[in-house]
Protein backbone atom coordinates (compact mmCIF):
# COMPACT_ATOMS: atom_id res chain seq x y z
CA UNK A 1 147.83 113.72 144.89
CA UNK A 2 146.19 113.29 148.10
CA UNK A 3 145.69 117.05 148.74
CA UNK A 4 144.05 117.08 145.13
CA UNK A 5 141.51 114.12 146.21
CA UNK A 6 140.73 115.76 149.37
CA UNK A 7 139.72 119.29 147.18
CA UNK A 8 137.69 117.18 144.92
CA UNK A 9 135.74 114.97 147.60
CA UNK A 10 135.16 118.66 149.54
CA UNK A 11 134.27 120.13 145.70
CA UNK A 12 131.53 117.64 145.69
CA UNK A 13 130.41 117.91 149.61
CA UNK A 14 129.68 121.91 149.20
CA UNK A 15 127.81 121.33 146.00
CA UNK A 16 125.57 118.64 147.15
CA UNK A 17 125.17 121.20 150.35
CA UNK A 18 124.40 124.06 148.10
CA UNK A 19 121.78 121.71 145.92
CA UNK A 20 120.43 121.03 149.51
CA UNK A 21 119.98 124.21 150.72
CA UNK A 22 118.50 125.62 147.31
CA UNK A 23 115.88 122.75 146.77
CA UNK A 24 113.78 123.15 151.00
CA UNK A 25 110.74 123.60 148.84
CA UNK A 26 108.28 120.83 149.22
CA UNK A 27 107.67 118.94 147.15
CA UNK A 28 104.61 116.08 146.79
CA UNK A 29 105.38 112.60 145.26
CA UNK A 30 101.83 110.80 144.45
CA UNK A 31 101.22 106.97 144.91
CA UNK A 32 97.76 105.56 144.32
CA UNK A 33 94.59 105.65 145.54
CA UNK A 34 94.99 109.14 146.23
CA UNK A 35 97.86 108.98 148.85
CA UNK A 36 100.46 111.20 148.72
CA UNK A 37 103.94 112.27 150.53
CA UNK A 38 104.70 115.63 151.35
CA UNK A 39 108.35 116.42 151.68
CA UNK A 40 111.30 118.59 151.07
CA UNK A 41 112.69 118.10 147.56
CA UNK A 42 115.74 116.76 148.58
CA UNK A 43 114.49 114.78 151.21
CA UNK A 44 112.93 112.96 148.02
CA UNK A 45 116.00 112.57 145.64
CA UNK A 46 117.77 110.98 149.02
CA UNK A 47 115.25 108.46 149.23
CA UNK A 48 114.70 108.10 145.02
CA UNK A 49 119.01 107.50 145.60
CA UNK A 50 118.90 105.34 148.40
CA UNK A 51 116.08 103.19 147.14
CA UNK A 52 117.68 102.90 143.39
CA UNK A 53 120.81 101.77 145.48
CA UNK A 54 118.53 99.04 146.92
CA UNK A 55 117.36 97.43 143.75
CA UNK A 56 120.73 97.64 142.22
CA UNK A 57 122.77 95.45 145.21
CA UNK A 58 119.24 93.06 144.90
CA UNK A 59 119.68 92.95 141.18
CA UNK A 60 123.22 91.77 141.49
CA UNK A 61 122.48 89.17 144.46
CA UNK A 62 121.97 86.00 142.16
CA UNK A 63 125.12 86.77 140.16
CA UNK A 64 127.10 87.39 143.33
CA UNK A 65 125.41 84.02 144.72
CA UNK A 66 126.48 82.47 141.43
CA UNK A 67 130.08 83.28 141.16
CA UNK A 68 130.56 82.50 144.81
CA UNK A 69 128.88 79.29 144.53
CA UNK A 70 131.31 78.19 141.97
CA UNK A 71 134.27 79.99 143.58
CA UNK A 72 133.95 77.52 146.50
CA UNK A 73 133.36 74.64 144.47
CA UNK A 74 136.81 72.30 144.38
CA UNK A 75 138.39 72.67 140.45
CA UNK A 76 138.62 68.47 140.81
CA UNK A 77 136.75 65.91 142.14
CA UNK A 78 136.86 64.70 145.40
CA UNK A 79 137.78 60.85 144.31
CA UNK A 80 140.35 62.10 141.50
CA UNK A 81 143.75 62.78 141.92
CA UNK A 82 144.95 66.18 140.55
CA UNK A 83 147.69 65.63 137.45
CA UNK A 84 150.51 67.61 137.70
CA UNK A 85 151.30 70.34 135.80
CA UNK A 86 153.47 69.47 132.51
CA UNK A 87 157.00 69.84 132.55
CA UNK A 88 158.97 72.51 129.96
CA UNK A 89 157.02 72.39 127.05
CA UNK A 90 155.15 69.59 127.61
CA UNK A 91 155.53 68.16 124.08
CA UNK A 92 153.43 70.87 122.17
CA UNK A 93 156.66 72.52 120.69
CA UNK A 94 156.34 75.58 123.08
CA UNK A 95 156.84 77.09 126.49
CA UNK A 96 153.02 78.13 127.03
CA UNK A 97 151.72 76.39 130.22
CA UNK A 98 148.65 75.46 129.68
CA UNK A 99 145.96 75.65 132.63
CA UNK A 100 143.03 72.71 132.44
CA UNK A 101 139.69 74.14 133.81
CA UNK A 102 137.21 71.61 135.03
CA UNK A 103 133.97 74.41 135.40
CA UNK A 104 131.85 75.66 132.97
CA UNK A 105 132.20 79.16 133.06
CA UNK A 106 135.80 79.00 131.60
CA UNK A 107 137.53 80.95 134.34
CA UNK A 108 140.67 79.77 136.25
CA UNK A 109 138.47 79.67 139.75
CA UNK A 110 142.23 79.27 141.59
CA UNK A 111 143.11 82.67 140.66
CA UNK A 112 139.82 84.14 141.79
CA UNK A 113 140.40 82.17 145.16
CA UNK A 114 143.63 83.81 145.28
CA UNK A 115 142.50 87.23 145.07
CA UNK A 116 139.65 86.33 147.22
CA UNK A 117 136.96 86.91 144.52
């Protein structure tokens, strides 16, 4: 398995190298007022790849900020004592244990702190 990831990661190296060496042409990418760049083509798709890269990780910032916000935010209040978890089956007539989330979202923020999410 390993010797089959290594042929696929050096499948992919020599045909990005091969698209590189193919596409040395220049090539011109126009802005406005007239002002243009002149470089090789793949020069170009390196930066169009890089930069779409950028606005992705920026696009997912305020989630990331989000979820971490509330990941560090304590599941009870600071005054309250925590209740125990029930016993058996805690009177319901079965042996589900049931998990009380205090947050909005729904999740069960001690397993994401856990798995360090």
């Amino acid at each position: 398995m390993k010797y089959l990831l290594w042929l696929l990661k050096a499948a992919i190296f020599f045909t990005l190298f091969a698209f590189a060496l193919n596409n040395q042409h220049d090539a011109t990418v126009n802005f406005f007022f007239g002002t243009y760049w002149r470089a090789p083509l793949v020069l170009v798709v390196l930066v169009a790849f890089a930069g779409g890269m950028v606005v992705g990780a920026l696009g997912m910032l305020p989630g990331w900020w989000k979820h971490r916000s509330n990941a560090a935010r304590p599941t009870t209040p600071s005054g309250a004592p925590s209740s125990p978890a029930p016993a058996g089956n805690g009177g319901n007539g079965s042996d589900t244990l049931v998990i009380n989330n205090n947050n909005s979202s729904g999740t069960d923020l001690t397993v994401a702190r856990h798995h360090g999410l």
